[in-house]
Protein backbone atom coordinates (compact mmCIF):
# COMPACT_ATOMS: atom_id res chain seq x y z
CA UNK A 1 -49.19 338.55 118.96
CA UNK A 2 -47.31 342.11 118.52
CA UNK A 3 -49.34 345.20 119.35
CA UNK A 4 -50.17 346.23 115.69
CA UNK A 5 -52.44 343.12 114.98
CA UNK A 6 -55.71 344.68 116.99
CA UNK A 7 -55.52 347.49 114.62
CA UNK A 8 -55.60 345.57 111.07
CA UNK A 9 -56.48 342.02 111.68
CA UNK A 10 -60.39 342.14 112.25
CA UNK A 11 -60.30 344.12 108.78
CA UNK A 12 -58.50 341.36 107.43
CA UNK A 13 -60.86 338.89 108.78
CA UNK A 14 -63.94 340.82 107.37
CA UNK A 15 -62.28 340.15 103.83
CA UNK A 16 -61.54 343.80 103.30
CA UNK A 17 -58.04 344.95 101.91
CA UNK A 18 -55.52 346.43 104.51
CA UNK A 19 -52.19 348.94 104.36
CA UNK A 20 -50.47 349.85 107.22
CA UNK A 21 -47.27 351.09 108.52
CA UNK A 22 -46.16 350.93 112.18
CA UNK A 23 -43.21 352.14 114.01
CA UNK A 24 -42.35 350.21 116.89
CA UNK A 25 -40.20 350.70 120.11
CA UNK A 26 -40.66 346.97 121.53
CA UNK A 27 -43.07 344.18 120.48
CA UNK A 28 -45.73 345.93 123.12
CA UNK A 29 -45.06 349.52 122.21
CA UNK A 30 -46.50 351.36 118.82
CA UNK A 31 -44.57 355.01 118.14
CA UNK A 32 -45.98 355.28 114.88
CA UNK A 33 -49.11 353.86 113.17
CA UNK A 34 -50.74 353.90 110.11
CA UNK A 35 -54.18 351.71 109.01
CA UNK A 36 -55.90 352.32 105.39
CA UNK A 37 -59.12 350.11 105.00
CA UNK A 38 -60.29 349.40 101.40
CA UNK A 39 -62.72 347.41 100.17
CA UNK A 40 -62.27 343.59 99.47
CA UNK A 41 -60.13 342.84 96.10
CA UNK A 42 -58.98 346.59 95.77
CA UNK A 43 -55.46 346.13 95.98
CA UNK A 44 -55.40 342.97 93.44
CA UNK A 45 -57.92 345.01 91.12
CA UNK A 46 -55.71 348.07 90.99
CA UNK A 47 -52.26 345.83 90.31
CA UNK A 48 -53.89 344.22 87.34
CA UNK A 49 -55.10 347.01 85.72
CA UNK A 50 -52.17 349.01 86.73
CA UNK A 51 -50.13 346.11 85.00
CA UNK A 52 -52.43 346.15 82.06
CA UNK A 53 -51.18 349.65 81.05
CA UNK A 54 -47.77 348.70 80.73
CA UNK A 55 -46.26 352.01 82.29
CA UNK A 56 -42.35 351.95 81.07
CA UNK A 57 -42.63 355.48 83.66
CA UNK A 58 -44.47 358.49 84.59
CA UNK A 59 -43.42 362.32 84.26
CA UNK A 60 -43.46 364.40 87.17
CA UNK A 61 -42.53 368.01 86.55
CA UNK A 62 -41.27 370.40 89.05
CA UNK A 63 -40.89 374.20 89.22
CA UNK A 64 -37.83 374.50 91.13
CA UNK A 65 -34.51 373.58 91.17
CA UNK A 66 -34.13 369.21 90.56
CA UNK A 67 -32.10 369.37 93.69
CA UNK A 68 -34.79 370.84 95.93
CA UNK A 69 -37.36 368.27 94.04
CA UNK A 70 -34.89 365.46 94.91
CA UNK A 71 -34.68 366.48 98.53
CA UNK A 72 -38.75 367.18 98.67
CA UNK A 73 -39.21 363.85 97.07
CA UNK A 74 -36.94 362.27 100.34
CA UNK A 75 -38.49 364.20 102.82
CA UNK A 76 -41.71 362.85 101.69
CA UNK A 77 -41.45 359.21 100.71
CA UNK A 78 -37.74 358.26 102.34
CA UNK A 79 -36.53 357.70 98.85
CA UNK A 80 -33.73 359.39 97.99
CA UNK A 81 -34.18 359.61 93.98
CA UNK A 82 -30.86 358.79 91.30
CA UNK A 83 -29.95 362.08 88.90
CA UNK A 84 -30.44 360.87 85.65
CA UNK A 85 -29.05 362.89 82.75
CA UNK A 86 -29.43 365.91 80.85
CA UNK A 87 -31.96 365.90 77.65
CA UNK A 88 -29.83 367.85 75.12
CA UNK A 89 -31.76 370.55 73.48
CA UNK A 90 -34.98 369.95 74.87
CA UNK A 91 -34.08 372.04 78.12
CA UNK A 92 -34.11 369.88 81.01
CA UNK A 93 -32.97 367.21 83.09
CA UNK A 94 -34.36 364.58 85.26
CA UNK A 95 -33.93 362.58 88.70
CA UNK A 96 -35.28 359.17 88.84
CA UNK A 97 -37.39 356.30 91.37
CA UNK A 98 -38.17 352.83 90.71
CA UNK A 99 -41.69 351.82 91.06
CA UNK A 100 -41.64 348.47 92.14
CA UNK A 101 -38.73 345.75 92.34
CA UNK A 102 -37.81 342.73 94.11
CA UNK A 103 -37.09 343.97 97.40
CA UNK A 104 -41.17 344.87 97.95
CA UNK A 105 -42.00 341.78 96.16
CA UNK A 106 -43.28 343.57 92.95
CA UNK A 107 -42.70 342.62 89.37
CA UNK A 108 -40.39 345.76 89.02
CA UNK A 109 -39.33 346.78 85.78
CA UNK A 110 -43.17 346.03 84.49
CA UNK A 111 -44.03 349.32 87.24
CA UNK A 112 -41.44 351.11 85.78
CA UNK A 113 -39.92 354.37 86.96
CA UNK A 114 -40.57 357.71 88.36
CA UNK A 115 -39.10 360.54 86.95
CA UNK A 116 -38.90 363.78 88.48
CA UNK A 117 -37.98 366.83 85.39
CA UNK A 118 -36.91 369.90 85.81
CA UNK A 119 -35.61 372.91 83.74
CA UNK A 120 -31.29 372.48 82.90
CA UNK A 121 -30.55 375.76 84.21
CA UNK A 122 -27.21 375.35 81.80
CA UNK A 123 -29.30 375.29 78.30
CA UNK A 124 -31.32 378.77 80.15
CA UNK A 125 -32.78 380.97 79.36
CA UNK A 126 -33.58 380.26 75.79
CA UNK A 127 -33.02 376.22 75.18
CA UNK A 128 -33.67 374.79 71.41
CA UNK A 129 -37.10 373.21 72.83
CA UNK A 130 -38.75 372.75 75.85
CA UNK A 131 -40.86 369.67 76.17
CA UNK A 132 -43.20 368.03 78.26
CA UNK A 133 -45.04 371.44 78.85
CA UNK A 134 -42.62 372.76 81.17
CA UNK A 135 -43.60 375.92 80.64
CA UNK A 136 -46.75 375.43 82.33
CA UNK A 137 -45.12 373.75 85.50
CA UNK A 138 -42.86 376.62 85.86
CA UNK A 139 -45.35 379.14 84.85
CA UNK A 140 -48.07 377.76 87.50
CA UNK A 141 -45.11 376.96 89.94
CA UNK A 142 -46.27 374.29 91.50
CA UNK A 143 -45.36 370.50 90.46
CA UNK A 144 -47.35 368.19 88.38
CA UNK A 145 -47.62 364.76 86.88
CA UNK A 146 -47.62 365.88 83.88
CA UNK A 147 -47.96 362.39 81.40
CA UNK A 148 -46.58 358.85 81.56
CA UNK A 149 -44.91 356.40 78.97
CA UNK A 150 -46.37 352.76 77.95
CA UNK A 151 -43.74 350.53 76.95
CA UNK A 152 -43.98 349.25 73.22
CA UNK A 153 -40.96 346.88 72.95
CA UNK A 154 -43.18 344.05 73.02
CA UNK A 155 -44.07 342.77 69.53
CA UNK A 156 -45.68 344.00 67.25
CA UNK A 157 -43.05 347.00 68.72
CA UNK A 158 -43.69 350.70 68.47
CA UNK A 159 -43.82 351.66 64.52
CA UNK A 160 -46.88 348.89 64.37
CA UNK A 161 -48.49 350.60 67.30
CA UNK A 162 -48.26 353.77 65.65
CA UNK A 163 -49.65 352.61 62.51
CA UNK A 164 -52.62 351.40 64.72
CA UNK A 165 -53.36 354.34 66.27
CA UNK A 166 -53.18 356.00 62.80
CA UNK A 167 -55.79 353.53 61.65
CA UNK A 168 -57.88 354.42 64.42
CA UNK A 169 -57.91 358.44 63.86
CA UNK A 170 -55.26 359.09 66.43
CA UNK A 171 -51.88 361.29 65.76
CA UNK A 172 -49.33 359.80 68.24
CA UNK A 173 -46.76 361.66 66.60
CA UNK A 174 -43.82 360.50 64.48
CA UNK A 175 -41.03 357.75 65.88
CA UNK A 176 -38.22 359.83 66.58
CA UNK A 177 -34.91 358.61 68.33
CA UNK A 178 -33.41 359.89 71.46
CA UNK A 179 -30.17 359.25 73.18
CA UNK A 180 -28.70 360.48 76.58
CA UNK A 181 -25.95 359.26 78.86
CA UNK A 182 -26.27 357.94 82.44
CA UNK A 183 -25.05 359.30 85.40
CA UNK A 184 -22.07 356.95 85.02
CA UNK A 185 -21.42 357.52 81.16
CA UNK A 186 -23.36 354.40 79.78
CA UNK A 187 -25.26 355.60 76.57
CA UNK A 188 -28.90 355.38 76.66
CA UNK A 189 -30.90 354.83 73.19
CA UNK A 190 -34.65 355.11 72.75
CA UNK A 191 -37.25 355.90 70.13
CA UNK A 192 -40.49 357.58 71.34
CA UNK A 193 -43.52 358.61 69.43
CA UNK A 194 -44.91 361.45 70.77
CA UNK A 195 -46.44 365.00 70.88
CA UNK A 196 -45.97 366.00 74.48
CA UNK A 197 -44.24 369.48 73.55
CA UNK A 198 -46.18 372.25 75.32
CA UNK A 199 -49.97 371.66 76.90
CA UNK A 200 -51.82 372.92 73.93
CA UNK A 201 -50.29 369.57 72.30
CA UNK A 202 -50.53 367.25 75.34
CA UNK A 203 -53.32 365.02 73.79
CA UNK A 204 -56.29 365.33 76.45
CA UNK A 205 -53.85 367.41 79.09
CA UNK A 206 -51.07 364.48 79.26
CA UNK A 207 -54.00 361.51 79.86
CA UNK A 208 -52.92 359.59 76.82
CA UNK A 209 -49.33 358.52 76.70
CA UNK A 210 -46.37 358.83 74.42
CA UNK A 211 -45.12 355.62 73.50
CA UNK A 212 -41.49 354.42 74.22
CA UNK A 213 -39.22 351.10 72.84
CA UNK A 214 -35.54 351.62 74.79
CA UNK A 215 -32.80 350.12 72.89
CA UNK A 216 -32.45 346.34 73.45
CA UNK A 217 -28.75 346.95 73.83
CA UNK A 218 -29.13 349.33 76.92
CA UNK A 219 -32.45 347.51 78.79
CA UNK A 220 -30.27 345.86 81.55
CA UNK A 221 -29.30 349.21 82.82
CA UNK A 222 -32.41 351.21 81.28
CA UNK A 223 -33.87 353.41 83.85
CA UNK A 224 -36.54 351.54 85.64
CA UNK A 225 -33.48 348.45 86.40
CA UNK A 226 -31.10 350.92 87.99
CA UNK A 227 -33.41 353.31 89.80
CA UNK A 228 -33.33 353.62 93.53
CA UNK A 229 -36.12 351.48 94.77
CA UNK A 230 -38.46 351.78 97.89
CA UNK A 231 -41.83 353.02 96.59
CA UNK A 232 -44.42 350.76 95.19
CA UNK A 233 -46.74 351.76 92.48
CA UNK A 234 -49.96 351.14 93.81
CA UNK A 235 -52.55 352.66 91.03
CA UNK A 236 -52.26 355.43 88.44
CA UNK A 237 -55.52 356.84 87.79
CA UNK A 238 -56.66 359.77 85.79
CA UNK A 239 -59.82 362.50 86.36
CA UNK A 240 -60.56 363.41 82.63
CA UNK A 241 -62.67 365.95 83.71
CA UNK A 242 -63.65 367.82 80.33
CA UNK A 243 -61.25 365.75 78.48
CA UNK A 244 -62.93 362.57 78.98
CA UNK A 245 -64.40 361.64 75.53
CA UNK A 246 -60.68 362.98 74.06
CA UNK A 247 -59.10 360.76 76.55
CA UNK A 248 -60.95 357.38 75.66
CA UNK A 249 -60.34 357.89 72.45
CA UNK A 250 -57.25 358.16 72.59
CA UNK A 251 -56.41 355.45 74.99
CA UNK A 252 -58.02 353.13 72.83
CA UNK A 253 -56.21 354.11 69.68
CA UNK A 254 -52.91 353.70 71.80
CA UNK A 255 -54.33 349.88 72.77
CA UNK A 256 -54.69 350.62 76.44
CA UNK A 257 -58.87 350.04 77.53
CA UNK A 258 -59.79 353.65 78.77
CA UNK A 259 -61.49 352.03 81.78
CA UNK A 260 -58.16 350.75 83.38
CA UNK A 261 -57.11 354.37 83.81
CA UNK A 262 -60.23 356.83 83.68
CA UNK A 263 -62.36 357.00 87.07
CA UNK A 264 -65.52 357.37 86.02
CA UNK A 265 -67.54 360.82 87.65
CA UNK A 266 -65.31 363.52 87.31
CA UNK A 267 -66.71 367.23 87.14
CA UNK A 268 -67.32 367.73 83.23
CA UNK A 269 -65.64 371.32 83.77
CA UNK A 270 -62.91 370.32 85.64
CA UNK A 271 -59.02 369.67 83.92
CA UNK A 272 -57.35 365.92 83.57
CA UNK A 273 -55.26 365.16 86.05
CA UNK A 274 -53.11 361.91 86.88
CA UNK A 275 -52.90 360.43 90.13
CA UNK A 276 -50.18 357.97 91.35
CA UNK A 277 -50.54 356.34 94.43
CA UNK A 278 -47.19 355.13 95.92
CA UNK A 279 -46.60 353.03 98.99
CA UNK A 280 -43.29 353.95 100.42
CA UNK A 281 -41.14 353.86 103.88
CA UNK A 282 -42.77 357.10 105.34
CA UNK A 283 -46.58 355.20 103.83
CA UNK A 284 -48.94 356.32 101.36
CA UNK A 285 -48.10 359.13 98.85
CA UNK A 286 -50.09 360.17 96.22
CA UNK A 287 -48.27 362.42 92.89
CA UNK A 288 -50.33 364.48 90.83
């Protein structure tokens, strides 16, 4: 037996769920350790619902500079993130992370992708549009998930779910198309209905996503197949705080079930937030 098993096996053998990382010099010798003890079925309850919301990826805005976000995001998670491409006329440009793949024995592209936005300082000061509420990120300075994408390419496809969230009294915005190239030239094509512009727009403060349907001629090398990988989504989560009843409404409309995001008990006065938890090299990091 190596040295690490004392710590986590006797959880294991109560039934409860177990994370840990450990750095080791020898088989005898622990440098590093790291034990999280949840309660029995957590981790399989929070992959299926996490699954359930088909995330395509989430949006992580940043005040700064993308290359001091990149090197933050390394620092923190041993993940050195893949610059992505410029938006065109919406004012910013973006870094991304795979959230799951083959190499941590995830599902992958069904986790989607991380990515990290910030301002293009070469469409500054005055771009044609900012979205995403950018404006608040910067204006706040401090970094924020800000909303997340579910993946519509899946039939009925993204103009029915629209039409269903129509029916149900929800505005997801129009389809509009959207094209960018990748790092290495390859055009990307997708459509997104949306209204994440600036936060008086973000339906329930970014809670209830934007949909997105990528191009079935670039989905080999979209985004979440060619990001760097390394981190794990573990959960995304949302406090809806104030925002709840706008949230569940909202969710529903979109076809997601409010209760495989929302945690319940959140201070009535307090504002929505997202919460990814990632398991990376450097352990547990949580976004929001």
């Amino acid at each position: 037996m190596w040295a690490d098993d004392q710590h986590w096996l006797p959880s294991v053998f109560a039934g409860d769920d177990v994370i840990g990382d450990f750095v080791f010099r020898d088989e005898a010798t622990i440098l590093e350790q790291r034990v999280e003890v949840l309660p029995p079925g957590r981790l399989q309850r929070d992959e299926e619902r996490t699954r359930r919301l088909r995330i395509d990826h989430l949006v992580f805005g940043v005040p700064g500079t993308l290359e001091e976000a990149c090197a933050a995001f390394e620092q923190k998670t041993g993940v050195a993130p893949l610059i992505g491409g410029v938006h065109r006329g919406l004012g910013t440009h973006n870094a991304l992370v795979a959230l799951g793949g083959p190499d941590d024995g995830s599902a992958g592209a069904s986790c989607g992708y991380l990515e990290i936005l910030a301002l293009d300082p070469k469409q500054q000061p005055t771009p044609e549009r900012l979205w995403m509420a950018m404006e608040g990120v910067v204006r706040r300075g401090e970094p924020r998930m800000v909303t997340w994408a579910t993946d519509r390419a899946e039939p009925p496809g993204l103009e029915a779910a629209v039409a269903a969230a129509a029916a149900r009294g929800f505005e997801t915005g129009a389809v509009q198309a959207f094209a960018r190239d990748t790092a290495d030239g390859r055009p990307l094509a997708w459509k997104l209905a949306y209204r994440h512009y600036d936060e008086a727009s973000l339906p329930a403060d970014g809670l209830v996503p934007f949909l997105i349907e990528w191009d079935a001629a670039c989905r080999s090398y979209a985004p979440a197949a060619g990001a760097p990988r390394g981190c794990e989504l573990l959960s995304l989560q949302a406090a809806a705080g104030a925002a709840h009843e706008e949230a569940a409404a909202g969710l529903a409309a979109v076809g997601i079930d409010p209760a495989d995001l929302l945690v319940p008990g959140a201070l009535p006065d307090a504002r929505g937030r997202l919460v990814a938890t990632l398991r990376t090299p450097k352990g547990i990091v949580e976004l929001s």
